[in-house]
C-alpha atoms as a PDB file:
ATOM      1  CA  UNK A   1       3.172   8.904  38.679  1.00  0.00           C
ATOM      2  CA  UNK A   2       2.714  10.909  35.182  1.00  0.00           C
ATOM      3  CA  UNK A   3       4.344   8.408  33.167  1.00  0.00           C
ATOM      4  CA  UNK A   4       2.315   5.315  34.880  1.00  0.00           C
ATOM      5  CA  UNK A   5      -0.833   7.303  35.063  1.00  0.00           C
ATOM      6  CA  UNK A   6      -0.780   8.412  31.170  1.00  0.00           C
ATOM      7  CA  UNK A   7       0.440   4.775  30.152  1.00  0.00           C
ATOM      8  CA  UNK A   8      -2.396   2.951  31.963  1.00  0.00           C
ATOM      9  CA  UNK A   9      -4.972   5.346  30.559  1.00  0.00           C
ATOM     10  CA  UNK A  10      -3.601   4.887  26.835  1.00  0.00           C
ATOM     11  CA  UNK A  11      -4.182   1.181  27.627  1.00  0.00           C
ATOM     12  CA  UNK A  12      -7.214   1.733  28.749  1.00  0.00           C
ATOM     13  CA  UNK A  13      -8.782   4.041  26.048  1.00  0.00           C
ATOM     14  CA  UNK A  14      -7.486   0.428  23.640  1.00  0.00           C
ATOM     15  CA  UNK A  15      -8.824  -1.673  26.113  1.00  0.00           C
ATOM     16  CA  UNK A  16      -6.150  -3.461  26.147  1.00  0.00           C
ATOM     17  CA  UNK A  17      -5.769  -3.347  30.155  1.00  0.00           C
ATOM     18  CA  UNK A  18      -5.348  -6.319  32.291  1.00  0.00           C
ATOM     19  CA  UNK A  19      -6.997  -6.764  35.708  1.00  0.00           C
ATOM     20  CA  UNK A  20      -4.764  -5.997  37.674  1.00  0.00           C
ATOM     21  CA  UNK A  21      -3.810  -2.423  35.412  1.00  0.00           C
ATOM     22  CA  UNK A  22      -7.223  -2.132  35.790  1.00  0.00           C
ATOM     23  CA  UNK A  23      -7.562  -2.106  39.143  1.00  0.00           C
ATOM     24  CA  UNK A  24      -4.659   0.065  39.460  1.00  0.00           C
ATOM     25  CA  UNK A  25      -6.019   2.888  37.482  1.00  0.00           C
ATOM     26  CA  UNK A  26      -9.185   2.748  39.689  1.00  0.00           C
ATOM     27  CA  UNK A  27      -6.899   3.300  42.561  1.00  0.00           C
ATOM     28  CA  UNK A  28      -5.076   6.483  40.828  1.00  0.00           C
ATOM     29  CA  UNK A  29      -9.003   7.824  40.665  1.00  0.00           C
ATOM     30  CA  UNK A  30      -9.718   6.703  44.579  1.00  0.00           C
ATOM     31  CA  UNK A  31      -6.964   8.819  45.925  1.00  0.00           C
ATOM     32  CA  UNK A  32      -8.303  12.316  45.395  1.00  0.00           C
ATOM     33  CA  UNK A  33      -4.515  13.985  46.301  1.00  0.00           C
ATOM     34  CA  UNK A  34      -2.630  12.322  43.697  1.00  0.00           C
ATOM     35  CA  UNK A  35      -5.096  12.574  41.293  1.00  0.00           C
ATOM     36  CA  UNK A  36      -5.528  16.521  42.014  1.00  0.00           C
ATOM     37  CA  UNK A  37      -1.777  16.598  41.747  1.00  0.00           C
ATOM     38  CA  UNK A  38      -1.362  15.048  38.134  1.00  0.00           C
ATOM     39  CA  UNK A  39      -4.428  17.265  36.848  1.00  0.00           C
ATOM     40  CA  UNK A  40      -3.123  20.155  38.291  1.00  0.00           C
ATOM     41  CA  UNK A  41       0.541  19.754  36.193  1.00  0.00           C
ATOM     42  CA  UNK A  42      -1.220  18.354  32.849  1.00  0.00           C
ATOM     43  CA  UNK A  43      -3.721  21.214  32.311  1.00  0.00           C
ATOM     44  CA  UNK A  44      -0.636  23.551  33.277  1.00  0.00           C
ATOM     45  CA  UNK A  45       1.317  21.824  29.953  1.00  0.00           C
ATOM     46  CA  UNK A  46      -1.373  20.275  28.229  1.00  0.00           C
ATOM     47  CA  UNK A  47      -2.354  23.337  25.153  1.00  0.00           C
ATOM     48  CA  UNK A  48      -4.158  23.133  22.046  1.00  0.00           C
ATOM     49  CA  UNK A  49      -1.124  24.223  20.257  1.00  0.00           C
ATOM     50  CA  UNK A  50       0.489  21.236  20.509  1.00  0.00           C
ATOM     51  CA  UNK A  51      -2.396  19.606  18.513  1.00  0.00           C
ATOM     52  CA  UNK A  52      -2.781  20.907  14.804  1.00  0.00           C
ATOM     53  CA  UNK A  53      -5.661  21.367  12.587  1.00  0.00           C
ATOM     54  CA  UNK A  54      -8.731  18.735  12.831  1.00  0.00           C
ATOM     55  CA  UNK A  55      -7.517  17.302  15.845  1.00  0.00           C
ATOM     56  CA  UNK A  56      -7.144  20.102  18.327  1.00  0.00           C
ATOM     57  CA  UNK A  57     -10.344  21.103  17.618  1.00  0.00           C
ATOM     58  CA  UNK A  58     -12.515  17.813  17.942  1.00  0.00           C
ATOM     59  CA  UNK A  59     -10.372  17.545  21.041  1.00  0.00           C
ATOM     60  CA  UNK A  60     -11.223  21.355  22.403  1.00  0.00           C
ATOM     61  CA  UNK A  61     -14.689  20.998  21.214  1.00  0.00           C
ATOM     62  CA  UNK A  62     -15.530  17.989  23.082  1.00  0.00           C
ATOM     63  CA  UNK A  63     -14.093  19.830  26.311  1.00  0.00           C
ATOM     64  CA  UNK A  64     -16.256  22.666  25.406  1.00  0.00           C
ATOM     65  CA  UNK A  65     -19.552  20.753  25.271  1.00  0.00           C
ATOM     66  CA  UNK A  66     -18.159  18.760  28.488  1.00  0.00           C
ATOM     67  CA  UNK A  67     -18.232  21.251  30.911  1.00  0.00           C
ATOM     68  CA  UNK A  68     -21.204  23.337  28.938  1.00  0.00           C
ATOM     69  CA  UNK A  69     -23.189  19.711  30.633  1.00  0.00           C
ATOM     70  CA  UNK A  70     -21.493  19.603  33.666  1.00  0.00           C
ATOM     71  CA  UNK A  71     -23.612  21.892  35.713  1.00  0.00           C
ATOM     72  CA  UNK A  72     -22.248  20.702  39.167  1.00  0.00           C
ATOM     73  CA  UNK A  73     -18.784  22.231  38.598  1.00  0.00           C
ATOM     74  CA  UNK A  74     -17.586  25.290  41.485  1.00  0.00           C
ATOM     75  CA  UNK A  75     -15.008  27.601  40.238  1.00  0.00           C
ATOM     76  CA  UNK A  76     -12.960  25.839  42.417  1.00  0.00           C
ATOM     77  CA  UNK A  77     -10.567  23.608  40.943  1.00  0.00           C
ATOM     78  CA  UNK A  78     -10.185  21.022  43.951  1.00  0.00           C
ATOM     79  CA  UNK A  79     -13.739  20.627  44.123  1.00  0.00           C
ATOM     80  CA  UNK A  80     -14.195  16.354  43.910  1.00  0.00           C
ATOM     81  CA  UNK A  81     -16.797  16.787  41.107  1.00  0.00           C
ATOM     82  CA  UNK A  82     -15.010  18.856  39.007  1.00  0.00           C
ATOM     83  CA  UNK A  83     -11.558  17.170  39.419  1.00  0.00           C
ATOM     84  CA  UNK A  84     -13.769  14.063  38.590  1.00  0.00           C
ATOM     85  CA  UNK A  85     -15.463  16.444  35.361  1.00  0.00           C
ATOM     86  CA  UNK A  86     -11.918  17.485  34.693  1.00  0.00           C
ATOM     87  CA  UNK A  87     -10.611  14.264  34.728  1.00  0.00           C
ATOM     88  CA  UNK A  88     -13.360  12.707  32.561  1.00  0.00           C
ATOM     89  CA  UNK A  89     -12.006  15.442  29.582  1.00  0.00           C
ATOM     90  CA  UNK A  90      -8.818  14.740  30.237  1.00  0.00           C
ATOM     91  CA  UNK A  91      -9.830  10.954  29.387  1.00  0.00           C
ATOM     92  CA  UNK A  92     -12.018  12.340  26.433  1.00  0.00           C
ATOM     93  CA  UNK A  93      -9.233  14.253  25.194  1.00  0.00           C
ATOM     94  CA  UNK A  94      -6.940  11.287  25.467  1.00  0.00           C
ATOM     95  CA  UNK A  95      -9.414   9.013  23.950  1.00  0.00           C
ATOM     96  CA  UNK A  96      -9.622  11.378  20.857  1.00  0.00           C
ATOM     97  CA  UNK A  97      -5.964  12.135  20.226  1.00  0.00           C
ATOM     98  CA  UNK A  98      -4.610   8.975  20.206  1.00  0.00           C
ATOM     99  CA  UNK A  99      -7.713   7.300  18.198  1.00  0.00           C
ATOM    100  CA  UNK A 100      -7.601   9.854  15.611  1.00  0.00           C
ATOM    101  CA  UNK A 101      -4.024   9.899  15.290  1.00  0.00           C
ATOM    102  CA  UNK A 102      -3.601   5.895  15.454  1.00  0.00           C
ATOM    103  CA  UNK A 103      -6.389   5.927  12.439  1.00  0.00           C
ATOM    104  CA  UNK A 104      -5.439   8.550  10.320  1.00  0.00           C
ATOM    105  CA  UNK A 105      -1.441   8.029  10.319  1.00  0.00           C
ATOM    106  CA  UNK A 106      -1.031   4.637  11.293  1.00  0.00           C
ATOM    107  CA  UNK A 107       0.538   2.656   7.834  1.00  0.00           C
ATOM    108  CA  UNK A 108      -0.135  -0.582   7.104  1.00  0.00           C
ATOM    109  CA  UNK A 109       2.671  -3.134   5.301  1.00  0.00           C
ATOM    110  CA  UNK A 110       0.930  -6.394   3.765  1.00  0.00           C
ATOM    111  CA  UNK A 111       2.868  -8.892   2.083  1.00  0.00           C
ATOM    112  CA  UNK A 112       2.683 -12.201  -0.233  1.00  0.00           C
ATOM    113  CA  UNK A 113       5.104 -14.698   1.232  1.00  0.00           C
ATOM    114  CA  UNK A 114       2.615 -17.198  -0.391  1.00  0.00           C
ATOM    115  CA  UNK A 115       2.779 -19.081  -3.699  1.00  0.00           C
ATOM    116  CA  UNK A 116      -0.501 -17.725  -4.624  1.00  0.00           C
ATOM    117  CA  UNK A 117      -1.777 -14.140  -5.452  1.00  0.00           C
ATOM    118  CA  UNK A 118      -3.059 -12.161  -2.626  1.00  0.00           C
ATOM    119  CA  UNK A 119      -6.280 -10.584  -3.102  1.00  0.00           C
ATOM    120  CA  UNK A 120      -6.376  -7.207  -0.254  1.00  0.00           C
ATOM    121  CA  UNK A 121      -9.290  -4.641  -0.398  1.00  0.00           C
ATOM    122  CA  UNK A 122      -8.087  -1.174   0.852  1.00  0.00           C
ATOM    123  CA  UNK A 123      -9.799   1.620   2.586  1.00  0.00           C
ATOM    124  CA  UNK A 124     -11.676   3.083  -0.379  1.00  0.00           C
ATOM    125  CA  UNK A 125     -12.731  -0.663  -1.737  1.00  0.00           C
ATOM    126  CA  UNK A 126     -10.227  -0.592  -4.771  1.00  0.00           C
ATOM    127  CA  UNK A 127      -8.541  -4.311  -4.838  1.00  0.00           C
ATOM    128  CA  UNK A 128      -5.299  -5.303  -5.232  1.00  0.00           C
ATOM    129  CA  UNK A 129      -3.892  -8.807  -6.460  1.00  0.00           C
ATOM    130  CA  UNK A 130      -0.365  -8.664  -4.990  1.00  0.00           C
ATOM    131  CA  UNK A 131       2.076 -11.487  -6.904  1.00  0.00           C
ATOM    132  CA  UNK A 132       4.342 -13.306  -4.642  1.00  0.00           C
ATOM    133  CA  UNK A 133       7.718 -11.657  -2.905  1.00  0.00           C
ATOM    134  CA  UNK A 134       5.458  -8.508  -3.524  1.00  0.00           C
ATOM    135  CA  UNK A 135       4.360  -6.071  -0.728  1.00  0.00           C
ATOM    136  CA  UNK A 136       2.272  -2.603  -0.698  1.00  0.00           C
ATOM    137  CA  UNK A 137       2.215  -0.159   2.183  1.00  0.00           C
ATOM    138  CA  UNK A 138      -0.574   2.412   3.071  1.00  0.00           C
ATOM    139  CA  UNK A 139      -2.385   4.581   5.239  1.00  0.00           C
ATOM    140  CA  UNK A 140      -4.930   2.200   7.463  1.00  0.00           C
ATOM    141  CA  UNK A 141      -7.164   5.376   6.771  1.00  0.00           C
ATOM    142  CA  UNK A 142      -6.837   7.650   2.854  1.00  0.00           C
ATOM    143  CA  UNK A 143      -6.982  11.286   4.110  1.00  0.00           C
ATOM    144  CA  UNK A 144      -9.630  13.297   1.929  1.00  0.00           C
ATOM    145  CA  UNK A 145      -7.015  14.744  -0.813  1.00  0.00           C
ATOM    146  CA  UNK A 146      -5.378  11.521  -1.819  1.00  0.00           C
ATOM    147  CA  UNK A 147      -4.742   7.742  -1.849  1.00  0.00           C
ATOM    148  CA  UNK A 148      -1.248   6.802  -1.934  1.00  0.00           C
ATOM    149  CA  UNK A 149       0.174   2.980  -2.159  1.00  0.00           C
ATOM    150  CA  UNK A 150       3.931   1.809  -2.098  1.00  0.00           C
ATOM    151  CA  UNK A 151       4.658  -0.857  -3.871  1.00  0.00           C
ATOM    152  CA  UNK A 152       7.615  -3.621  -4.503  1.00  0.00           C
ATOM    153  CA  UNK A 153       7.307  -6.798  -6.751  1.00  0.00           C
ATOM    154  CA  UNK A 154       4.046  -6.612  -9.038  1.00  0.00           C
ATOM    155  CA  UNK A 155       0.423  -6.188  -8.811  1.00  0.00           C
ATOM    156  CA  UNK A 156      -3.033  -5.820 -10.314  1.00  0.00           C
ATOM    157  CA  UNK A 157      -5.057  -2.235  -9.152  1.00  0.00           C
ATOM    158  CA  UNK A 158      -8.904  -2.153  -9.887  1.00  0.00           C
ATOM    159  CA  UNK A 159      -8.926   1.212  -8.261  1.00  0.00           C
ATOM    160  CA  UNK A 160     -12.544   2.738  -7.441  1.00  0.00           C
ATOM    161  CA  UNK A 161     -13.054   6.215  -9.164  1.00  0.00           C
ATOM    162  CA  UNK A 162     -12.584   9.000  -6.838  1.00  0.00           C
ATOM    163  CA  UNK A 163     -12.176  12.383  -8.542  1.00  0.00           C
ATOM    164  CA  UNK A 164     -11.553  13.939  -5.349  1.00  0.00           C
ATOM    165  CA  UNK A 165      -8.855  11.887  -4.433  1.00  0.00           C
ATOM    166  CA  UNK A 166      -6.305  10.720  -6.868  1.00  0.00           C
ATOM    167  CA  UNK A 167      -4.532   7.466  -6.344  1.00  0.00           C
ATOM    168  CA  UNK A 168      -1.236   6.861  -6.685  1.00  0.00           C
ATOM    169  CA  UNK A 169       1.519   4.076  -6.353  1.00  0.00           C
ATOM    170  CA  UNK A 170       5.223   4.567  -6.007  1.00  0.00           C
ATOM    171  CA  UNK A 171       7.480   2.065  -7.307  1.00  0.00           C
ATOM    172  CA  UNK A 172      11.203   3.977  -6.790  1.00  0.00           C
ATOM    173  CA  UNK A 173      11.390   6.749  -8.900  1.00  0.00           C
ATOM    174  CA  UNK A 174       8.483   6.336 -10.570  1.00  0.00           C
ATOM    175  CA  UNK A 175       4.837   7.208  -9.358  1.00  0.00           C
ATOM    176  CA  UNK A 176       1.490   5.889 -11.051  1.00  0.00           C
ATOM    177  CA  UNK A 177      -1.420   8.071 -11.196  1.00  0.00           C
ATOM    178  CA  UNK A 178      -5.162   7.254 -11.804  1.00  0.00           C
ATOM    179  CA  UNK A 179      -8.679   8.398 -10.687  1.00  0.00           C
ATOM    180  CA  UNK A 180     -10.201   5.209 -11.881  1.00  0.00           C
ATOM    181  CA  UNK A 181      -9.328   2.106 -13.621  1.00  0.00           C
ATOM    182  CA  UNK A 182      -7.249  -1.240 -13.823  1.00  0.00           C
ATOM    183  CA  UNK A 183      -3.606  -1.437 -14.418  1.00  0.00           C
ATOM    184  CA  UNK A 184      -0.609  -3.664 -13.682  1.00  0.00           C
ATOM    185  CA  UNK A 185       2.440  -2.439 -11.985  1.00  0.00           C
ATOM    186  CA  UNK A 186       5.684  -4.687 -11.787  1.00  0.00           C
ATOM    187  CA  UNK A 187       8.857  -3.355 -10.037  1.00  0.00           C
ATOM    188  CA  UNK A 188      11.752  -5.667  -9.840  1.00  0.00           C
ATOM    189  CA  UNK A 189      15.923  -5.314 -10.272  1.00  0.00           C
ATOM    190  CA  UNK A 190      15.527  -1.599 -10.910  1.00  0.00           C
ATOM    191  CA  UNK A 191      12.709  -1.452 -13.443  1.00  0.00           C
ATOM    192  CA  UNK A 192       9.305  -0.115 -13.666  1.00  0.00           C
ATOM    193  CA  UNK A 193       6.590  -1.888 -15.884  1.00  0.00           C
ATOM    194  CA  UNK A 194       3.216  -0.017 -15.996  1.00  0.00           C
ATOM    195  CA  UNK A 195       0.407  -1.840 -18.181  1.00  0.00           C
ATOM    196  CA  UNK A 196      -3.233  -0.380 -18.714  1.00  0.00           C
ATOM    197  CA  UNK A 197      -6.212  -2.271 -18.845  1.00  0.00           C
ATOM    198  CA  UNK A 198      -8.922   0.821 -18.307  1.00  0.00           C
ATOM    199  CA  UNK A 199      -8.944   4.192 -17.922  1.00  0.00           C
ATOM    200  CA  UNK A 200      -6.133   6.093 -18.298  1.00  0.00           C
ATOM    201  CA  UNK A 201      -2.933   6.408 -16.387  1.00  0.00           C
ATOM    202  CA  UNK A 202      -0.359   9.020 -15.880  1.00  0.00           C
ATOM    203  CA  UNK A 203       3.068   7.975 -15.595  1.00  0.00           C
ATOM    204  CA  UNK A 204       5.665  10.103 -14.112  1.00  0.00           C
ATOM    205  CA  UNK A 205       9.671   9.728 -13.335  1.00  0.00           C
ATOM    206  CA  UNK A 206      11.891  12.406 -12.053  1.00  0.00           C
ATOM    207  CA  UNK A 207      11.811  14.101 -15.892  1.00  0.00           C
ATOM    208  CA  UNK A 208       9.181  13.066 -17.732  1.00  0.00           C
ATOM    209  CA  UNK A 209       5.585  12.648 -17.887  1.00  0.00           C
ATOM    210  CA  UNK A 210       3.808  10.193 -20.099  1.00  0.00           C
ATOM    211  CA  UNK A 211      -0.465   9.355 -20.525  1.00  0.00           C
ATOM    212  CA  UNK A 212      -1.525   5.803 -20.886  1.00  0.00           C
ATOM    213  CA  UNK A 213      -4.465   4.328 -22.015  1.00  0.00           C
ATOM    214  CA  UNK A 214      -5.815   0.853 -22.782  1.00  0.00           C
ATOM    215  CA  UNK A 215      -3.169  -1.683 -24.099  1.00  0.00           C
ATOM    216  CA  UNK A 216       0.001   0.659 -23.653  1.00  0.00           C
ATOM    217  CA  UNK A 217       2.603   0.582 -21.517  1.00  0.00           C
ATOM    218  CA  UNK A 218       5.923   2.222 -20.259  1.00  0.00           C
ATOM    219  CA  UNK A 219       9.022   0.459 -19.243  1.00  0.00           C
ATOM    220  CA  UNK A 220      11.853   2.293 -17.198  1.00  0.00           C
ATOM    221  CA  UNK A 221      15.373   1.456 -16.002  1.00  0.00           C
ATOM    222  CA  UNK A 222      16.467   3.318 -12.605  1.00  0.00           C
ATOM    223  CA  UNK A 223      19.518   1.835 -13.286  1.00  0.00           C
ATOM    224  CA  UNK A 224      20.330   3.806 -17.098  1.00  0.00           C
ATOM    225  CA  UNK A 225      17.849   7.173 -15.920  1.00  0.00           C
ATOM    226  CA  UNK A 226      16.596   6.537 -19.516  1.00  0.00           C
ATOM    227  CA  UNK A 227      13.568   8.460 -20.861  1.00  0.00           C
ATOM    228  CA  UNK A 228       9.991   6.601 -19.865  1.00  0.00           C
ATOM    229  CA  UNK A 229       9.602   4.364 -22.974  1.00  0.00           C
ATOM    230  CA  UNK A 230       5.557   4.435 -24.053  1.00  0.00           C
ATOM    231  CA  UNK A 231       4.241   1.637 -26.482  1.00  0.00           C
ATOM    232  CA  UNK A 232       1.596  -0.626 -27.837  1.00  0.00           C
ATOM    233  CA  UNK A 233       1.177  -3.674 -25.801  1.00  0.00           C
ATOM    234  CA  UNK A 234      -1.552  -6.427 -24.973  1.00  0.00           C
ATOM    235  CA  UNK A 235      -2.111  -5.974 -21.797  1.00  0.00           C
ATOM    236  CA  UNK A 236      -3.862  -9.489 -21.158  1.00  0.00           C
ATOM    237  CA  UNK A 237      -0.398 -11.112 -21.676  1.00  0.00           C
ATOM    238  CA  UNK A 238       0.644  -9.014 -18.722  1.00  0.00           C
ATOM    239  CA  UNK A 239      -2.095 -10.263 -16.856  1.00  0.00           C
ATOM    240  CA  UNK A 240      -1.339 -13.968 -16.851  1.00  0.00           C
ATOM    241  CA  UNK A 241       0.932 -14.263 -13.881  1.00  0.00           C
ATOM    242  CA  UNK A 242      -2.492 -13.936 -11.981  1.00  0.00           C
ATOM    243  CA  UNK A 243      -3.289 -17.422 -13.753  1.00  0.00           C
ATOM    244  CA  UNK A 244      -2.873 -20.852 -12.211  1.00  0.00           C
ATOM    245  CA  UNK A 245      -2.583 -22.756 -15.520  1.00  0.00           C
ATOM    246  CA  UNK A 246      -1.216 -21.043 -18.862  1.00  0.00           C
ATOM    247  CA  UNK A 247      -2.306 -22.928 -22.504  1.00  0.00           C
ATOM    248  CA  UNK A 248      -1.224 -21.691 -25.814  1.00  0.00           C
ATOM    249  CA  UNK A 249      -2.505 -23.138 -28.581  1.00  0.00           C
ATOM    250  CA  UNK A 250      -0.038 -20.407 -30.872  1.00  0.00           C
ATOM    251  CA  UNK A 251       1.633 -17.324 -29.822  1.00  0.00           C
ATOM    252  CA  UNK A 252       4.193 -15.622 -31.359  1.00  0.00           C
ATOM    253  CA  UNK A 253       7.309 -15.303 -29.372  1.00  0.00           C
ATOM    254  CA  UNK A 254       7.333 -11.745 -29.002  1.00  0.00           C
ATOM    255  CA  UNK A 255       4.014 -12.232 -26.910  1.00  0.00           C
ATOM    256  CA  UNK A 256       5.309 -15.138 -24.704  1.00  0.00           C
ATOM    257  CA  UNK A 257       8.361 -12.857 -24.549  1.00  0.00           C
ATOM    258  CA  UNK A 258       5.929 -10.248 -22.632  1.00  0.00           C
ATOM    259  CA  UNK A 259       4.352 -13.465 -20.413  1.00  0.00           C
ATOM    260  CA  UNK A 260       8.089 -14.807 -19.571  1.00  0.00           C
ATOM    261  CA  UNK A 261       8.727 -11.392 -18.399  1.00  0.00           C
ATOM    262  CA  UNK A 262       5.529 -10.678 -16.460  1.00  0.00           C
ATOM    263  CA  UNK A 263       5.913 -14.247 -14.421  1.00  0.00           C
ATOM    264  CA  UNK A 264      10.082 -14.478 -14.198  1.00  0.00           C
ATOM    265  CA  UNK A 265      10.687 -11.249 -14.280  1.00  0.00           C
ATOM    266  CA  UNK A 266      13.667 -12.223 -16.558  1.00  0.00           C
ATOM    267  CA  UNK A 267      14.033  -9.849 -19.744  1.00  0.00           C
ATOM    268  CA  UNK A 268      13.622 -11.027 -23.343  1.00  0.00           C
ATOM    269  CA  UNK A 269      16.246  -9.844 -25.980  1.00  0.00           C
ATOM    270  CA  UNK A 270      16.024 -10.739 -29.527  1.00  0.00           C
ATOM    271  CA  UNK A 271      19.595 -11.630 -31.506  1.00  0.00           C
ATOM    272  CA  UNK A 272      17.818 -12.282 -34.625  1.00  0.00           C
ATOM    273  CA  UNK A 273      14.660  -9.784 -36.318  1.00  0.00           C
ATOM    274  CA  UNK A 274      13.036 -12.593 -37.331  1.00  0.00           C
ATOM    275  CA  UNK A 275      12.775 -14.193 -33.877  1.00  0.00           C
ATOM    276  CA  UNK A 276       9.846 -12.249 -32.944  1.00  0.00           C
ATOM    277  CA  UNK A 277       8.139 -13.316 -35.858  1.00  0.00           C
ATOM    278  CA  UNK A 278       8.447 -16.802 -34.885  1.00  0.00           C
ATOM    279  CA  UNK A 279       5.297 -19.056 -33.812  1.00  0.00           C
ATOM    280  CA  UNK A 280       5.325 -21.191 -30.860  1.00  0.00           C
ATOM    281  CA  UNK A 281       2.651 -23.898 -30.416  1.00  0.00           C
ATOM    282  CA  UNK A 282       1.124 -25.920 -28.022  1.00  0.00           C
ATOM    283  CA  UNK A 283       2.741 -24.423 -24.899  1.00  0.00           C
ATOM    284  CA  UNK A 284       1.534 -24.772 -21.213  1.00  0.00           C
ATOM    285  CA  UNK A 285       2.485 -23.470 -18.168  1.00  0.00           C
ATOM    286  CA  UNK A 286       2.162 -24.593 -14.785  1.00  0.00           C
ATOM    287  CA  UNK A 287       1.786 -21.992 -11.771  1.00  0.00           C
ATOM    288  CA  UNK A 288       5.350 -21.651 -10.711  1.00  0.00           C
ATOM    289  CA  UNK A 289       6.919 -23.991 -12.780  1.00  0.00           C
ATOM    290  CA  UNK A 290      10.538 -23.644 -13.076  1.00  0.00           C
ATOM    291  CA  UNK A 291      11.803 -21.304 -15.672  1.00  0.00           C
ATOM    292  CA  UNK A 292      13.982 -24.311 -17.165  1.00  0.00           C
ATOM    293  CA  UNK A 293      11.508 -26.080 -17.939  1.00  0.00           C
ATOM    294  CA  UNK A 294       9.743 -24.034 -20.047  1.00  0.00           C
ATOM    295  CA  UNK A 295      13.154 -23.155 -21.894  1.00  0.00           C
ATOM    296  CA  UNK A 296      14.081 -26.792 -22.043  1.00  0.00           C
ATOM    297  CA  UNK A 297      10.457 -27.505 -24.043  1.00  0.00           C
ATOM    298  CA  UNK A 298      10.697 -24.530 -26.174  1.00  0.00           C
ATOM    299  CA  UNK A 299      13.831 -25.324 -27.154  1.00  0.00           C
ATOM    300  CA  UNK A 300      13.127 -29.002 -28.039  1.00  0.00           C
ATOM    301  CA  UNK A 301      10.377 -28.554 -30.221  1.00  0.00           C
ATOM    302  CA  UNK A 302      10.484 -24.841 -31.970  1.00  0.00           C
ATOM    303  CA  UNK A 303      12.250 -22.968 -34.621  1.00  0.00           C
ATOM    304  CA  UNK A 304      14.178 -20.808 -31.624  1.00  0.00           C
ATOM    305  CA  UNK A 305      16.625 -21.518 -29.047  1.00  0.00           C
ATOM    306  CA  UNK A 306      16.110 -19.295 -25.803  1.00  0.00           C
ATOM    307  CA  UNK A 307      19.369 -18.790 -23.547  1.00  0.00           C
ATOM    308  CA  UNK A 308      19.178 -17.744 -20.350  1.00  0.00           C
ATOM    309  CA  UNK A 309      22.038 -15.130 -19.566  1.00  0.00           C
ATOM    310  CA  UNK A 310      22.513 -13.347 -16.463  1.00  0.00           C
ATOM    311  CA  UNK A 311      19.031 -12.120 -15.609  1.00  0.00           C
ATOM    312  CA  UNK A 312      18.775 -12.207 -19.543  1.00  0.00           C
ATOM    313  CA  UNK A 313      17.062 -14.490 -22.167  1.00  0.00           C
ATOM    314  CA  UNK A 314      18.185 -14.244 -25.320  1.00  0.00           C
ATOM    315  CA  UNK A 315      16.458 -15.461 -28.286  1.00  0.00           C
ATOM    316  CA  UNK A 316      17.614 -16.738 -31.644  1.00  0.00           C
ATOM    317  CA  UNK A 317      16.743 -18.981 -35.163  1.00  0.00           C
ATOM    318  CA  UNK A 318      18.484 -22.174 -34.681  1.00  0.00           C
ATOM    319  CA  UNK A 319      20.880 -22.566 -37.117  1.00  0.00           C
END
């Protein structure tokens, strides 16, 4: 009877009973024996010390001020209106377990099997523009020391200042910290790509610590447990991916080396100096155009030749 009894009234706190459960759960209160009998054993093992912190005392609290209003309950404990009082805390105290703890630890996985970027609001109204293959996972509810995301693939944060509660994002060994601003994250094949737009951002592997602020960035390999590289960047190029259409009227190929890597997540080696240097012009870019393509073009009508070489691109002068 415990099991059946407890099940139908977490059911029923959800409201997610049918009829017929319904009905059965009026029964359980009809029959005064059996109910007597299941009261009887829960308050025997039911304790606040199984409950810790907040919840065992908005659970014991709202007892209290139950039977403080109760003012037809005997000392007697098989009295009908106080087995009906007692069971009404017993449903209270249900009802506020299992709500708080459903709200406050229940995690919440959200994914982009879409071509198009994902825009998701979390719990404190920052936003998040999740790329495709991408997922984050968090709390359905931020407790009130911290905000804390997971992430794999790449994303935009425009996170809402909170100096109370830091946010931060995990992407493997690496976690991203902010109070406030807008960054990009990307976390593919064992690498970690951080990108500041606003604010500033603290970086942090296993070892090492590094600050970023507008237009730097840090790249890390899980792979080589290199030191957190820090450098200059333009952060717009990183941006891009969140672009349907792409139109350059010049760039130099070290920038479209940055966008090739933000959208393919492919990365850009240079076999000759001077191939940074080089100008590309005219180029567009359709949202999720093939990668060969855009190699096939660039190589047609520029100065450089761009081979693609296991999860590689190499670029050279043409000869």
């Amino acid at each position: 009877m415990k099991n059946r009894f407890t099940y139908l009234i977490k059911k029923f706190e959800q409201e997610e009973c049918t009829p017929s459960e319904t009905k059965e759960l009026r029964k359980y209160f009809d029959s005064e024996e059996s109910l007597k009998s299941y009261l009887d054993n829960e308050f025997k093992n039911f304790s606040s010390s199984n409950i810790e912190g907040k919840v065992s005392h908005e659970i014991w609290s709202g007892i209290h001020d139950k039977i403080d209003t109760t003012k037809t309950i005997t000392k007697s404990f098989y009295n009908w209106k106080y087995t009906a009082a007692v069971a009404a805390m017993l449903l209270l105290c249900f009802g506020l377990y299992f709500n708080y703890n459903r709200t406050t630890t229940e995690s919440l996985t959200i994914s982009n099997n879409t071509d198009v970027v994902k825009l998701i609001t979390l719990p404190d109204k920052s936003t998040v523009r999740l790329q495709s293959k991408s997922k984050i996972q968090f709390q359905k509810k931020f407790d009130d020391h911290s905000r804390h995301i997971t992430l794999t693939g790449q994303a935009y944060f425009d996170v809402e200042r909170d100096t109370l509660r830091p946010f931060s994002i995990t992407t493997g060994k690496v976690v991203t910290q902010v109070l406030g601003t807008s960054f990009n994250i990307k976390y593919s094949d064992s690498t970690v790509t951080v990108a500041v737009s606003t604010g500033l951002v603290k970086v942090s592997s296993d070892t090492q610590s590094v600050n970023l602020r507008p237009n730097q960035m840090v790249s890390y390999s899980m792979l080589s447990d290199t030191s957190i590289e820090k450098k200059d960047t333009k952060t717009s190029l990183h941006l891009l991916w969140m672009q349907d259409q792409i139109f350059f009227d010049s760039i130099s190929m070290e920038d479209l080396g940055i966008v090739l890597e933000s959208i393919y997540g492919q990365r850009v080696v240079y076999v000759d100096a001077y191939a940074k240097e080089s100008k590309i012009y005219s180029l567009y870019i359709e949202k999720n155009e093939a990668l060969s393509n855009i190699l096939e073009r660039l190589n047609f009508i520029n100065e450089v030749k761009l081979i693609p070489k296991n999860n590689v691109i190499e670029v050279s002068i043409k000869k």
